[in-house]
N, C-alpha and C. Protein backbone atom coordinates (compact mmCIF):
# COMPACT_ATOMS: atom_id res chain seq x y z
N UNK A 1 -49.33 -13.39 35.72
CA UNK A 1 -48.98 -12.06 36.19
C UNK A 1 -48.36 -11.27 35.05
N UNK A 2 -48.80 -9.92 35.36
CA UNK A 2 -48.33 -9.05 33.94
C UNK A 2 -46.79 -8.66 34.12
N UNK A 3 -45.73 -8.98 33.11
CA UNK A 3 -44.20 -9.09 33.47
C UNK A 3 -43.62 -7.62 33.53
N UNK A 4 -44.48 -7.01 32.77
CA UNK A 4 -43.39 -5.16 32.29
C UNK A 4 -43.79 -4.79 34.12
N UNK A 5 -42.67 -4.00 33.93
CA UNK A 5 -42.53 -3.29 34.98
C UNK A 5 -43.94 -1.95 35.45
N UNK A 6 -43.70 -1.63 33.91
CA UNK A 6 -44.84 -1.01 33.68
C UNK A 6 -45.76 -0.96 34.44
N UNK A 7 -46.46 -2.49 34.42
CA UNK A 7 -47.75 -2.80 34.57
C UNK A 7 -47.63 -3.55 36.07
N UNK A 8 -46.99 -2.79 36.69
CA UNK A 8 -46.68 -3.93 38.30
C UNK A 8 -48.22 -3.26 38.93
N UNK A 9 -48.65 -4.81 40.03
CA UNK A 9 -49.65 -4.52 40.97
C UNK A 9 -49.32 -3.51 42.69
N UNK A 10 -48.15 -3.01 42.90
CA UNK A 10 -47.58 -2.11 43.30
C UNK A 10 -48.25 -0.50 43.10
N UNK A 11 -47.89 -0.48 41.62
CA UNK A 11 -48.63 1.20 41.14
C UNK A 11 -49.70 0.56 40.05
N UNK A 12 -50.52 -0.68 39.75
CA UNK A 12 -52.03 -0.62 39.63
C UNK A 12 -52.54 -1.66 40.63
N UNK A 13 -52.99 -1.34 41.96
CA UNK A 13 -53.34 -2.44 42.76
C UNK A 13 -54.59 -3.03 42.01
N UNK A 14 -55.17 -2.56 41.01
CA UNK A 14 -56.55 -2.95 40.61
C UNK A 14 -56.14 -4.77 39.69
N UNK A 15 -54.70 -4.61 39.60
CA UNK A 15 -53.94 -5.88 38.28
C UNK A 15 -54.41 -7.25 39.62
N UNK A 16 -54.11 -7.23 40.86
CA UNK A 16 -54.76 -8.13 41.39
C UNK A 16 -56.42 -8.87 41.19
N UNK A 17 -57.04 -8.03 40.98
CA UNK A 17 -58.43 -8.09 40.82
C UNK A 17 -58.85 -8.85 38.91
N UNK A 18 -57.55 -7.98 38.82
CA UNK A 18 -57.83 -9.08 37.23
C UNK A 18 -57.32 -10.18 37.07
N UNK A 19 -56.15 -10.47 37.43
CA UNK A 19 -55.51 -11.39 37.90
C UNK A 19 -56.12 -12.58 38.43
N UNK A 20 -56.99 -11.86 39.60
CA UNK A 20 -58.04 -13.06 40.32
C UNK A 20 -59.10 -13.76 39.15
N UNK A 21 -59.64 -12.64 38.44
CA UNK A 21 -60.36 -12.73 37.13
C UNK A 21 -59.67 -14.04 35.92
N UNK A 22 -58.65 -14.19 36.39
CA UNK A 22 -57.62 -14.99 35.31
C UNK A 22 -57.23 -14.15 33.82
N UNK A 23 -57.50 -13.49 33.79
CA UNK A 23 -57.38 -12.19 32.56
C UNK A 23 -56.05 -12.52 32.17
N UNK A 24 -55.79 -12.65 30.98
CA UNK A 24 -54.35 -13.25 30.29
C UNK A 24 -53.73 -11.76 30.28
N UNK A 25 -52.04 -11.71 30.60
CA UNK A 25 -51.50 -10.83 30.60
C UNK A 25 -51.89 -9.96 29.26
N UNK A 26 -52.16 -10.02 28.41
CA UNK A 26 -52.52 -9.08 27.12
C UNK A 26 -53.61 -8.15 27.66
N UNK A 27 -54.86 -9.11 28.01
CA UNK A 27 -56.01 -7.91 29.11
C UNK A 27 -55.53 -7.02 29.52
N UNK A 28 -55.01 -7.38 30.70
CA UNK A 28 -54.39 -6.63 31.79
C UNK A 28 -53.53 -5.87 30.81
N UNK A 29 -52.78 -5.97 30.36
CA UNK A 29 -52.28 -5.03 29.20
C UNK A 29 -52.78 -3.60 28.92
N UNK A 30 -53.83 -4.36 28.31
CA UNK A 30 -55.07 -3.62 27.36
C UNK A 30 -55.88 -2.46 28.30
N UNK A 31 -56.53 -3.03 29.60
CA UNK A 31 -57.26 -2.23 30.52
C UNK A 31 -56.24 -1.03 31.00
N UNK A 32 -55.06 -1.61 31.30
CA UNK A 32 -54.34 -0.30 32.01
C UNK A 32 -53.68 0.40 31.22
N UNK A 33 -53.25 0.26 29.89
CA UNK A 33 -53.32 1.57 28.75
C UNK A 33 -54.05 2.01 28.62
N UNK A 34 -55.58 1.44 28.86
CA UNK A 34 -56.55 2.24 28.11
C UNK A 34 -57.20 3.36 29.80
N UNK A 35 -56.40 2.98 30.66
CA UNK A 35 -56.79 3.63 31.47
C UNK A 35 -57.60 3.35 32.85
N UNK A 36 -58.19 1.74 32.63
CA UNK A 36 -59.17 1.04 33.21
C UNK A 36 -58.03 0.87 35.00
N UNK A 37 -57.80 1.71 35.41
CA UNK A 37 -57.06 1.59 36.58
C UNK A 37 -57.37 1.42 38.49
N UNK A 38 -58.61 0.97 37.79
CA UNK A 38 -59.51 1.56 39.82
C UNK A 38 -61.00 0.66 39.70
N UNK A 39 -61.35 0.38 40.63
CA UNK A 39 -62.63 -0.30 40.76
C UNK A 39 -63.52 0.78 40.39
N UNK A 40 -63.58 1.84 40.83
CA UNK A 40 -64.57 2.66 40.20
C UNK A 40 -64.84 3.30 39.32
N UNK A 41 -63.62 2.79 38.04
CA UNK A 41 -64.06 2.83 36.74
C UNK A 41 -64.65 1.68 36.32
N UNK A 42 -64.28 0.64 36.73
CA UNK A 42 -64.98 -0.60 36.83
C UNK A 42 -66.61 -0.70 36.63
N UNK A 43 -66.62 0.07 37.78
CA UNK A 43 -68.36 0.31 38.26
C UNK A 43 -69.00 1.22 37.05
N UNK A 44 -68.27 2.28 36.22
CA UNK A 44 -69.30 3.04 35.74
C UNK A 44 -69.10 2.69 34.09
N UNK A 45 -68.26 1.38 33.50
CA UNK A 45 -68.07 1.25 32.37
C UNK A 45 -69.80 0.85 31.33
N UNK A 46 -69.28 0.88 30.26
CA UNK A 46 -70.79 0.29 29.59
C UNK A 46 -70.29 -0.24 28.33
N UNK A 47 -71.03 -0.42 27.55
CA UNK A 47 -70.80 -1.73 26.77
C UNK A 47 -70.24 -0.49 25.69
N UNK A 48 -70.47 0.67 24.96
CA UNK A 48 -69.66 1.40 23.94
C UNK A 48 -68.21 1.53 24.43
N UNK A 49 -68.08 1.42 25.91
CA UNK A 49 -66.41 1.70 26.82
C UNK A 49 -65.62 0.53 25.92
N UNK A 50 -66.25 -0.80 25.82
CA UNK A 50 -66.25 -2.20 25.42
C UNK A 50 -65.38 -2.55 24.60
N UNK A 51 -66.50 -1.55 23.69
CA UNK A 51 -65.99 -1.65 22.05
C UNK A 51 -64.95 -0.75 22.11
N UNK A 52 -64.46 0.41 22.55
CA UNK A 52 -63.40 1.04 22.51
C UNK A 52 -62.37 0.83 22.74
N UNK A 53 -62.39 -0.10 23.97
CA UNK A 53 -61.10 -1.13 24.45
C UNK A 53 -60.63 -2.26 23.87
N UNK A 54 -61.54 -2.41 23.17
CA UNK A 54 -61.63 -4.18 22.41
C UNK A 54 -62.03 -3.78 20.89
N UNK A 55 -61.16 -2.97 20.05
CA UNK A 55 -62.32 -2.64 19.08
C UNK A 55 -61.78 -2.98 17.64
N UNK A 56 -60.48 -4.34 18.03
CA UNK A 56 -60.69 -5.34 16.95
C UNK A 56 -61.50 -6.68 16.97
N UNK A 57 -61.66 -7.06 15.57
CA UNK A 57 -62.41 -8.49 15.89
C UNK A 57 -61.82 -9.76 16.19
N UNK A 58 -60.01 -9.48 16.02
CA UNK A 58 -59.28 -10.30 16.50
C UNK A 58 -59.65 -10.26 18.22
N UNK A 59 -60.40 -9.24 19.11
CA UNK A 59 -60.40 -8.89 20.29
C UNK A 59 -61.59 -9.49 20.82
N UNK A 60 -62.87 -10.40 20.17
CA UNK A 60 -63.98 -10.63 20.62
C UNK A 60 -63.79 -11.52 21.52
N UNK A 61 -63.34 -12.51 21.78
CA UNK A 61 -63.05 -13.23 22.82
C UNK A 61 -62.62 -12.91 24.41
N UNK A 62 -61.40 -12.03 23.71
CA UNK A 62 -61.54 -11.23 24.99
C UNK A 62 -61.99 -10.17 25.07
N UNK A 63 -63.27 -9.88 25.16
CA UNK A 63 -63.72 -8.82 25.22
C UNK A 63 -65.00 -9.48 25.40
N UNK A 64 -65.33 -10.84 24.76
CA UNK A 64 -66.59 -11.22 25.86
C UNK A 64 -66.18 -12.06 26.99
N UNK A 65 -65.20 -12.30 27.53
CA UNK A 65 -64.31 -13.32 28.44
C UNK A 65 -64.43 -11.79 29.67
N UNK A 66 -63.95 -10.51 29.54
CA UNK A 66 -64.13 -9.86 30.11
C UNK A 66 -65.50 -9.47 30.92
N UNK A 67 -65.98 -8.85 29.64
CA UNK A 67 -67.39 -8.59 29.96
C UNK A 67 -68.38 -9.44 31.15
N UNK A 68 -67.98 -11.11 30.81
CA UNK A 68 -68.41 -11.95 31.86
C UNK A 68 -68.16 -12.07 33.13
N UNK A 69 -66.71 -11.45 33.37
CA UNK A 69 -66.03 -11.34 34.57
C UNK A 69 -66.75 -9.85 35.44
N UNK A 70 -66.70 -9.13 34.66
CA UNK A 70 -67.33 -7.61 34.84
C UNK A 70 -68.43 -7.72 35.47
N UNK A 71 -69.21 -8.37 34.90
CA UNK A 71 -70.80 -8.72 35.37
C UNK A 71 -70.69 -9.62 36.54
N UNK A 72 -70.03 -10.44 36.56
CA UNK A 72 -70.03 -11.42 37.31
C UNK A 72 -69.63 -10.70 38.62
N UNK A 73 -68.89 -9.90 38.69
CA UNK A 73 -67.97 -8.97 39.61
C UNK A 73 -69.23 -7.86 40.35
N UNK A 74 -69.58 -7.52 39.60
CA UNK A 74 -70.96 -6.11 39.73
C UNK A 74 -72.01 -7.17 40.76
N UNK A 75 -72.32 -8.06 39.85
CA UNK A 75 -73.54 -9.02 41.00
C UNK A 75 -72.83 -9.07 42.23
N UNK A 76 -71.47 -9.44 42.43
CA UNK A 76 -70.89 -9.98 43.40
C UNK A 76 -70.72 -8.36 44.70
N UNK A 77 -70.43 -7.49 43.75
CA UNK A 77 -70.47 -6.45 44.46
C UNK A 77 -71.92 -5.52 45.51
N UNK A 78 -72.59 -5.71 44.52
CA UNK A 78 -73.97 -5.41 44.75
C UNK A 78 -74.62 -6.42 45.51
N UNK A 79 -74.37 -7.48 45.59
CA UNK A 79 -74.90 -8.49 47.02
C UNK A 79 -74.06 -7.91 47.97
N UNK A 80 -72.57 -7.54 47.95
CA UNK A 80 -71.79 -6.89 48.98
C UNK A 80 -72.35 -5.91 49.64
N UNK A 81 -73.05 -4.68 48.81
CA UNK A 81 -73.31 -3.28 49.44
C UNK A 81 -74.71 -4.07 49.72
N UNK A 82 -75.40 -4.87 50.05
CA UNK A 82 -76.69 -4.87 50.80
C UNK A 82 -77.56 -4.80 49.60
N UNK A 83 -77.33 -4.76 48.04
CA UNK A 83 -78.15 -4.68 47.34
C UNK A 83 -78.50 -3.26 46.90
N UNK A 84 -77.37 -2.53 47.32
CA UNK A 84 -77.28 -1.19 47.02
C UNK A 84 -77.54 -0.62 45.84
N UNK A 85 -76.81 0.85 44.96
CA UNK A 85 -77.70 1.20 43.84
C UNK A 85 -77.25 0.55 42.71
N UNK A 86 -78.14 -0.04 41.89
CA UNK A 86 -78.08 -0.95 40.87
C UNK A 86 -77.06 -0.83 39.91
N UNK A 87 -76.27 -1.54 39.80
CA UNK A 87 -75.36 -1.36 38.57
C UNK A 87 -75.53 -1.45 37.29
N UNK A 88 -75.73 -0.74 36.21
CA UNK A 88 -75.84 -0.81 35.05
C UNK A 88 -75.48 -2.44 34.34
N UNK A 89 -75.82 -3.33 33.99
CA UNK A 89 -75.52 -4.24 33.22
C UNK A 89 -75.56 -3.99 31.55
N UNK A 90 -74.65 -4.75 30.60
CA UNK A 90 -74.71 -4.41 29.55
C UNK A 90 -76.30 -5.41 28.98
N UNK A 91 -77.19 -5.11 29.16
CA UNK A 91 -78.38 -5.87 28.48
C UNK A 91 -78.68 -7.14 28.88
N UNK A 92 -77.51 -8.02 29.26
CA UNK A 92 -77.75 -9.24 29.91
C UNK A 92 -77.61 -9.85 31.02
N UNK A 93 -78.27 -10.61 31.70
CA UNK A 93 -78.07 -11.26 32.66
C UNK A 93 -77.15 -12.54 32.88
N UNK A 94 -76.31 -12.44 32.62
CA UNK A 94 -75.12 -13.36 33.30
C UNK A 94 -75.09 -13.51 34.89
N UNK A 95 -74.80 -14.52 35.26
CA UNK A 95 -74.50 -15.39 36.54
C UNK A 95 -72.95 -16.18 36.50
N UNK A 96 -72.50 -15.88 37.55
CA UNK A 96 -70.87 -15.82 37.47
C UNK A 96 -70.71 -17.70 36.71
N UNK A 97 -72.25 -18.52 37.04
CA UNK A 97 -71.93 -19.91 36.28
C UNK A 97 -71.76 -20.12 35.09
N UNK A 98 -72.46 -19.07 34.54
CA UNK A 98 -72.44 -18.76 32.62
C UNK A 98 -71.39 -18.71 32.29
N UNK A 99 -70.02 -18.06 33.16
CA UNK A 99 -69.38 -17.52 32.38
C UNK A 99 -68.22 -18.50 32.71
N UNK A 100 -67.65 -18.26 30.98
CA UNK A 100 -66.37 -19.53 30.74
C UNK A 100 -64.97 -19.60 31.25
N UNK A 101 -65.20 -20.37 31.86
CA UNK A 101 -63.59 -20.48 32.51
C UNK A 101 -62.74 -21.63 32.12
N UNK A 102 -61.39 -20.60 31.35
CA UNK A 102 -60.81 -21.52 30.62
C UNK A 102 -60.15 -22.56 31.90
N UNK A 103 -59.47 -23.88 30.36
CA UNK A 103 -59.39 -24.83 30.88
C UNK A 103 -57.50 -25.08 31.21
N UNK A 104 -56.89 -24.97 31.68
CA UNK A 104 -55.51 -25.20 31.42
C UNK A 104 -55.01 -25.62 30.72
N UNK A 105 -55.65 -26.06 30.02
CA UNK A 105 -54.85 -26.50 28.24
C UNK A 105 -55.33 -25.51 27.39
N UNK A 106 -56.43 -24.47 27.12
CA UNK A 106 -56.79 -23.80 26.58
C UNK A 106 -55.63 -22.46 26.25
């Protein structure tokens, strides 16, 4: 859970959703300075949003640790709405099994 007061799931209910994501408090950090505050920015991000949020190379990890969750989240959503209007993917097809989930020692 993200500790600053700042960043309480109170005034960003969206910190639950990353949270669920396992997103290391630095993420969660990162998304809600940069503004990432609501599922439906969620929905309309794209991969240049990516690089803007993540746009050291100390940041690639998380920033493809994200990305996986993102996608993984969009499929999950879009089976929700009935298969509703297609969500933009960044180029690839990920399946929520692809994607790496750290290990508790990690």
């Amino acid at each position: 859970m993200v500790d600053s007061m700042e960043y309480n799931a109170k005034k960003y209910p969206i910190i639950h959703l990353y949270e669920e994501w396992e997103l290391s408090p630095n993420i969660i950090k990162t998304l809600i300075t940069c503004g990432i505050t609501n599922k439906a920015i969620l929905r309309q991000m794209h991969q240049h949003d990516l690089n803007d949020i993540f746009p050291k190379r100390s940041q690639i990890g998380d920033k493809i640790f994200f990305r996986c969750k993102l996608q993984a989240w969009r499929e999950e959503y879009r089976n929700e709405d009935g298969g509703g209007p297609k969500l933009k993917q960044f180029g690839l097809q990920i399946t929520r099994n692809q994607c790496y989930e750290p290990d508790k020692g990690d």
